[in-house]
PDB file of N, CA and C in Angstrom:
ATOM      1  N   UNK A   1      15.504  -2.180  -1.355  1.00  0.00           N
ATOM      2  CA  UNK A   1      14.110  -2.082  -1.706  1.00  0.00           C
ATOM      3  C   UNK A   1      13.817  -3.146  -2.752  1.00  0.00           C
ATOM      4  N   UNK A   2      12.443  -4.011  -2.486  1.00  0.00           N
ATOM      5  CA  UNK A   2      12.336  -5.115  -3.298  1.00  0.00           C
ATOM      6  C   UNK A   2      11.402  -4.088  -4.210  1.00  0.00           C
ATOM      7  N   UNK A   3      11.253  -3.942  -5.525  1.00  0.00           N
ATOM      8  CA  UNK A   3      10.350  -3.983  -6.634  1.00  0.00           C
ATOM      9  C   UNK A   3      10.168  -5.117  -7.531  1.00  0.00           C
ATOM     10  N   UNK A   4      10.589  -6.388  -7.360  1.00  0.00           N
ATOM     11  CA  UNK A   4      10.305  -7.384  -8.125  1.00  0.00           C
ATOM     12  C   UNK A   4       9.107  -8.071  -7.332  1.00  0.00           C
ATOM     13  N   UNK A   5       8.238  -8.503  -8.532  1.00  0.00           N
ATOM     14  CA  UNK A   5       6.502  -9.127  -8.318  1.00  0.00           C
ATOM     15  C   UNK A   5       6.969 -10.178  -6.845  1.00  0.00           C
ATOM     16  N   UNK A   6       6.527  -9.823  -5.564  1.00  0.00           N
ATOM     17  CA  UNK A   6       6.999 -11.158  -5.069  1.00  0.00           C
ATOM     18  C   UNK A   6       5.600 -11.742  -4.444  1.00  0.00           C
ATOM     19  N   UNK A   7       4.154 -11.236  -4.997  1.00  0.00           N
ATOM     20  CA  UNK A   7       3.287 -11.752  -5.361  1.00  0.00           C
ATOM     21  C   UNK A   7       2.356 -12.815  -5.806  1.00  0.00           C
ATOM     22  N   UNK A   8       3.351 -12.452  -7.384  1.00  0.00           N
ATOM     23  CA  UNK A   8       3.383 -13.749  -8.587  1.00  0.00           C
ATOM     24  C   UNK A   8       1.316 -13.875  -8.766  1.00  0.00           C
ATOM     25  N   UNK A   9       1.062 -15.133  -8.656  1.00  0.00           N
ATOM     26  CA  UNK A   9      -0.034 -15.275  -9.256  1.00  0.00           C
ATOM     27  C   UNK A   9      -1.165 -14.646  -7.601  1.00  0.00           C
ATOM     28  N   UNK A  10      -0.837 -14.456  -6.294  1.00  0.00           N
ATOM     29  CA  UNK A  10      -1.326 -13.841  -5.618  1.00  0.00           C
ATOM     30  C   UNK A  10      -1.445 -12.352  -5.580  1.00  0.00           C
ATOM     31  N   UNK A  11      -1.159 -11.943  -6.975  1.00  0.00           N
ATOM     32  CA  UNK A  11      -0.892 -10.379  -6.842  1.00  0.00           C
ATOM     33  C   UNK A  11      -2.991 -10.193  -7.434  1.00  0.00           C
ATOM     34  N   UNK A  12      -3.103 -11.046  -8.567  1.00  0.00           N
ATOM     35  CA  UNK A  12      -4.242 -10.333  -8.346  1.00  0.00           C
ATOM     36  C   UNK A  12      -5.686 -10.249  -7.610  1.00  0.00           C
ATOM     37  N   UNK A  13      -5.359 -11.722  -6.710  1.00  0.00           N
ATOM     38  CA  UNK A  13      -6.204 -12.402  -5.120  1.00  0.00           C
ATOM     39  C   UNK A  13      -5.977 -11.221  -4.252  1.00  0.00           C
ATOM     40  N   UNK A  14      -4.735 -10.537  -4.172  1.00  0.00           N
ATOM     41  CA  UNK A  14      -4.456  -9.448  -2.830  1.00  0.00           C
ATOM     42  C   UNK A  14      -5.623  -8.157  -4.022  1.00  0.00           C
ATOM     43  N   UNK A  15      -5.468  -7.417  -4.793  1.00  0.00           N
ATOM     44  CA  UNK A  15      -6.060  -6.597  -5.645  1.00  0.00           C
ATOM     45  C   UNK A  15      -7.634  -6.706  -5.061  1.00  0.00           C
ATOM     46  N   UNK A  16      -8.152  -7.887  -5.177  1.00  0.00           N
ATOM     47  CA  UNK A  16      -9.492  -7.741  -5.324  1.00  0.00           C
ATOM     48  C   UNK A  16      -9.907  -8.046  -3.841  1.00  0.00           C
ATOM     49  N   UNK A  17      -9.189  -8.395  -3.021  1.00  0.00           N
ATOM     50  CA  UNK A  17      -9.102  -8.407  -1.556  1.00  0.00           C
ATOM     51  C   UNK A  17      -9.398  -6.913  -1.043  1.00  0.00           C
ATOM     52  N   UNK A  18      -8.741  -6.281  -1.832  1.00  0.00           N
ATOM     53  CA  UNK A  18      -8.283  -4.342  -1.345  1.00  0.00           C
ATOM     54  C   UNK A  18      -9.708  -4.083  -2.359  1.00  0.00           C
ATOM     55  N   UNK A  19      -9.969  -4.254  -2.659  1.00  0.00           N
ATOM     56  CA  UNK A  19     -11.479  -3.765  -3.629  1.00  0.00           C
ATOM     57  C   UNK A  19     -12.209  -4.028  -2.760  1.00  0.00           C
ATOM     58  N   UNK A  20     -12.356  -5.069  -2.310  1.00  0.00           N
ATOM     59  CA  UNK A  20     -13.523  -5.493  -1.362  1.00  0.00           C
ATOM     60  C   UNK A  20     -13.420  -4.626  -0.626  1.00  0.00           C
ATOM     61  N   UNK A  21     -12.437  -4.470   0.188  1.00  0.00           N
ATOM     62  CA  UNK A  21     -12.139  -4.081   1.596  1.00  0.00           C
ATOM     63  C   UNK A  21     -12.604  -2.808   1.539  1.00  0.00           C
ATOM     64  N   UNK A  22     -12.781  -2.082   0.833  1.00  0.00           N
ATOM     65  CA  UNK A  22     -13.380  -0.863   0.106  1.00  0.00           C
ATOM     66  C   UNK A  22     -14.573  -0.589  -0.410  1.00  0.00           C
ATOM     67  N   UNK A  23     -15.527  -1.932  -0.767  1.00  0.00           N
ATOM     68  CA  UNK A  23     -16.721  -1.622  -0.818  1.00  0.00           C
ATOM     69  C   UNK A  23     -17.175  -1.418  -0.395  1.00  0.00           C
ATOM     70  N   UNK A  24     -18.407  -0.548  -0.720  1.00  0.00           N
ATOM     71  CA  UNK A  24     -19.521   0.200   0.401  1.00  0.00           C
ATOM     72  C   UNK A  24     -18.790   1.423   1.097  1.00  0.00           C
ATOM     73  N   UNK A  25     -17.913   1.664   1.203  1.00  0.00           N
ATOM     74  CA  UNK A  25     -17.186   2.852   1.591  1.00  0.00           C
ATOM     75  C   UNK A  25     -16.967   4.005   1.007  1.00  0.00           C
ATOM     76  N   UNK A  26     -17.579   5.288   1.593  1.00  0.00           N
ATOM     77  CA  UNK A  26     -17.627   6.468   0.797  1.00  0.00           C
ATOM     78  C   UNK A  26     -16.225   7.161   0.172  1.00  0.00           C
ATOM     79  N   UNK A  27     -16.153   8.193  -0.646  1.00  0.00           N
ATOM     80  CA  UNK A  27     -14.604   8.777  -0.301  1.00  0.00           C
ATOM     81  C   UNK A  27     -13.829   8.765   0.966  1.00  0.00           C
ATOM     82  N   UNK A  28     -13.870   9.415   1.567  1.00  0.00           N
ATOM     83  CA  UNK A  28     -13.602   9.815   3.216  1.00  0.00           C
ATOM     84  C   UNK A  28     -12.989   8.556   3.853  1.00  0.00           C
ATOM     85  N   UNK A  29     -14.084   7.430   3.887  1.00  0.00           N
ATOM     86  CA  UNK A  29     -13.906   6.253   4.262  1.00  0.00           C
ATOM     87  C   UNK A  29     -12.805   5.797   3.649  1.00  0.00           C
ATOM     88  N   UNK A  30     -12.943   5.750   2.470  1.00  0.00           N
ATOM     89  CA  UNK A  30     -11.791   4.682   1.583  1.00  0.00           C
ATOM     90  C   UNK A  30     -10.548   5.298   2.010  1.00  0.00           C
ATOM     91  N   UNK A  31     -10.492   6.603   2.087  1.00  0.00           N
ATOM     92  CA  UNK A  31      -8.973   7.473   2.571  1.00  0.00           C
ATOM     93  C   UNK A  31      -8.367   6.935   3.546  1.00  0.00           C
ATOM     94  N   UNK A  32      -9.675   7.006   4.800  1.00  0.00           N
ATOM     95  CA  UNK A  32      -9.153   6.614   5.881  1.00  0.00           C
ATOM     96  C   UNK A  32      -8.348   4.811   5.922  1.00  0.00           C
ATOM     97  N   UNK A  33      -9.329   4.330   5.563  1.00  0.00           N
ATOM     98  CA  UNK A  33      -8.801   2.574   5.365  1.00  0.00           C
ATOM     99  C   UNK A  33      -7.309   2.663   4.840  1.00  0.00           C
ATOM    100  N   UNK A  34      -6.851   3.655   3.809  1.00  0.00           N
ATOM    101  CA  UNK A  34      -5.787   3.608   2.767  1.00  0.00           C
ATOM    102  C   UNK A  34      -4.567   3.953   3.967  1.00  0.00           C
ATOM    103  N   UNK A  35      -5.478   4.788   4.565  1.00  0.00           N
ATOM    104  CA  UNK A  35      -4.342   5.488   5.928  1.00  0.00           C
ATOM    105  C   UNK A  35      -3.944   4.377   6.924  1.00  0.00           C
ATOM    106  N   UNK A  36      -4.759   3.740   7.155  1.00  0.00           N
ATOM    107  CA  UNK A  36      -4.890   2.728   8.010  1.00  0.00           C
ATOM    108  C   UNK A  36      -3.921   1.967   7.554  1.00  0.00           C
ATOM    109  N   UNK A  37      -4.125   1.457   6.551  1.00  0.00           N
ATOM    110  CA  UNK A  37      -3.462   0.099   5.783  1.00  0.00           C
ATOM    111  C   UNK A  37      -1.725   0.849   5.699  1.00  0.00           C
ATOM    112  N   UNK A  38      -1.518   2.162   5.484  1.00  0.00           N
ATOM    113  CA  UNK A  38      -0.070   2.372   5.138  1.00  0.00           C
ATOM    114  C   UNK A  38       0.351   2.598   6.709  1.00  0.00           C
ATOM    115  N   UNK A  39      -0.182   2.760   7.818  1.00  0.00           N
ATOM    116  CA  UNK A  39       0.073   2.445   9.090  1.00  0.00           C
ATOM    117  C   UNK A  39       0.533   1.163   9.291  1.00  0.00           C
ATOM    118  N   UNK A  40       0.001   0.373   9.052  1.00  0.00           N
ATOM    119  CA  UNK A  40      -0.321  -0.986   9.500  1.00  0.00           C
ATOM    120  C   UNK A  40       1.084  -1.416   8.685  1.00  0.00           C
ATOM    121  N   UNK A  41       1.446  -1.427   7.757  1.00  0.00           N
ATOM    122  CA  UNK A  41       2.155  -2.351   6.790  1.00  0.00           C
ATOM    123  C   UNK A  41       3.444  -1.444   7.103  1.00  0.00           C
ATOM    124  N   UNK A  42       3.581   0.088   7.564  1.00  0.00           N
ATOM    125  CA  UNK A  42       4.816   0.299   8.282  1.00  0.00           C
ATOM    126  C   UNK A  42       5.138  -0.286   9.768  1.00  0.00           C
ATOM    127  N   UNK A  43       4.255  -0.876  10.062  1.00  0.00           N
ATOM    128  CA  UNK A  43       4.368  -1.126  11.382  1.00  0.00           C
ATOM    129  C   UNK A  43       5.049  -2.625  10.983  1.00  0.00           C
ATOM    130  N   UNK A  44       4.567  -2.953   9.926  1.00  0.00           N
ATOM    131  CA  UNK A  44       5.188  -4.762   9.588  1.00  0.00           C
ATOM    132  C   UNK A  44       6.466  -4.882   9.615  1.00  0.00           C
ATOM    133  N   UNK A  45       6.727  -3.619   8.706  1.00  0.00           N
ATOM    134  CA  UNK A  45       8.095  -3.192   7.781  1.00  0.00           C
ATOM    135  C   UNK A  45       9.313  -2.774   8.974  1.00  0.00           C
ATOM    136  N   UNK A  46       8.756  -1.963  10.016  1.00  0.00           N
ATOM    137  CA  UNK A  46       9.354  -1.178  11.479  1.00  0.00           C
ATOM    138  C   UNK A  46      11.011  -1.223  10.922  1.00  0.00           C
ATOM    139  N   UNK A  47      10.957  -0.605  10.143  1.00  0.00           N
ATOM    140  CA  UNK A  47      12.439   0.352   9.481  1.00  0.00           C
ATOM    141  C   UNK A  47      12.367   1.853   9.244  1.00  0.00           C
ATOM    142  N   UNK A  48      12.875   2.663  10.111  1.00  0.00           N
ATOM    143  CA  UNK A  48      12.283   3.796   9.104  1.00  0.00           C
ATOM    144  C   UNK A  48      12.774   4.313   7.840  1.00  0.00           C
ATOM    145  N   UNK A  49      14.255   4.155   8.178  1.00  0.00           N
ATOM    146  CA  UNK A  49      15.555   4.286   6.760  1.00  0.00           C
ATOM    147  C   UNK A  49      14.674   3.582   5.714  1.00  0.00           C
ATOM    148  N   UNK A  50      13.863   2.222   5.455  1.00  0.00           N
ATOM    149  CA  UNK A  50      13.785   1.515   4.605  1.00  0.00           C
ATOM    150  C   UNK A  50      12.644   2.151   4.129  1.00  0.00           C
ATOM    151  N   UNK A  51      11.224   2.403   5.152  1.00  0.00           N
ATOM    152  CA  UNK A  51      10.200   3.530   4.790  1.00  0.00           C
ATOM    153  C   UNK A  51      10.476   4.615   4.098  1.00  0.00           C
ATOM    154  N   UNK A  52      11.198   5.324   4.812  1.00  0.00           N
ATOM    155  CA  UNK A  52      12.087   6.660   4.325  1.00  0.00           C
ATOM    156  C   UNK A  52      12.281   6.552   2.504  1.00  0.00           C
ATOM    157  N   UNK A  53      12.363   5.524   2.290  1.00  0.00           N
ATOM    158  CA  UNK A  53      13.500   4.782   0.559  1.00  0.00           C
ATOM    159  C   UNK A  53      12.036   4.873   0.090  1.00  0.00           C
ATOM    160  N   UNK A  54      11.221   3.506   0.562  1.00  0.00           N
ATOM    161  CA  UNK A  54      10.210   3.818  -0.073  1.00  0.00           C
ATOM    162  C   UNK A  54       9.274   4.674  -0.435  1.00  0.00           C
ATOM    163  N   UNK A  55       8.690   5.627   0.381  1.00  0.00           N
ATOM    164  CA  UNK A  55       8.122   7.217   0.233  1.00  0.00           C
ATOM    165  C   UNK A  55       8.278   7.687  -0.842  1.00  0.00           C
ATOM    166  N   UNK A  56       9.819   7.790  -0.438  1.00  0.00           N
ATOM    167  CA  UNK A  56      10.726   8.514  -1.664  1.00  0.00           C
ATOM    168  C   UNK A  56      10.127   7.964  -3.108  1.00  0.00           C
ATOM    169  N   UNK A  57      10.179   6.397  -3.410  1.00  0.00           N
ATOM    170  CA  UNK A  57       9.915   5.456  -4.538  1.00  0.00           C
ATOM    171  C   UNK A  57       8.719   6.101  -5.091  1.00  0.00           C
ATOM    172  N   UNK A  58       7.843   6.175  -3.780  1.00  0.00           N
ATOM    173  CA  UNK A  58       6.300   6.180  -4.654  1.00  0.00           C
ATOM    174  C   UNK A  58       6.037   7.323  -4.956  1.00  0.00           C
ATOM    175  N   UNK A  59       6.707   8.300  -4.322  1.00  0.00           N
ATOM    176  CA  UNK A  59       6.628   9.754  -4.211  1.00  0.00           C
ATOM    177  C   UNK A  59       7.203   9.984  -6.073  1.00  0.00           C
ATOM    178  N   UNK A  60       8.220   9.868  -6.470  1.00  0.00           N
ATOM    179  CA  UNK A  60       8.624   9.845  -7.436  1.00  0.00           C
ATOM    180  C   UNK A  60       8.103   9.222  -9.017  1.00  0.00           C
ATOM    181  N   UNK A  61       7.350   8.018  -8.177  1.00  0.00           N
ATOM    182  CA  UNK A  61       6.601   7.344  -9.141  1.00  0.00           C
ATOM    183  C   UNK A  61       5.282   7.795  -9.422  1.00  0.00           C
ATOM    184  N   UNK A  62       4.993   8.686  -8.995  1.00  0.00           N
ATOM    185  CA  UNK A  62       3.210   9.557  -8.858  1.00  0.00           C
ATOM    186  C   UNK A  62       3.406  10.710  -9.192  1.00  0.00           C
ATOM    187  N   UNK A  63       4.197  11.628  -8.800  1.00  0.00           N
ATOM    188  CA  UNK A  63       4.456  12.885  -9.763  1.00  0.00           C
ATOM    189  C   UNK A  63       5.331  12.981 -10.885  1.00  0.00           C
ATOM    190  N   UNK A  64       4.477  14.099 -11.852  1.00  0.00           N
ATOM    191  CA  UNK A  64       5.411  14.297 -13.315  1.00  0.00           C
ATOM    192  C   UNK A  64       6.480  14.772 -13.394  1.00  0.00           C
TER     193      UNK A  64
END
């Protein structure tokens, strides 16, 4: 699992990309897009062991 910035100075061009992509969109909406987008970027990723790791990551990193 990569957690190092591999971004760099495009990390905050992608940020306001995902803002946009979100404007004008109600709650509901924005959920769905969020759903969409973690579809989409497992489909990039097409590991599930490696998905599986990550879940886990964020899962851990969001609750107390």
């Amino acid at each position: 699992m990569i957690l190092d910035d591999k971004l760099g100075h495009d990390a905050d061009a992608f940020y306001n990309a995902l803002m946009d992509a979100h404007e004008g969109l109600d709650e509901t909406e924005s959920h769905a897009l969020n759903a969409r987008l973690v579809l989409i970027f497992a489909n990039e990723i097409g590991d599930l062991d490696r998905l599986k790791t990550l879940l886990t990551t964020a899962r851990q990193n969001t609750t107390s």
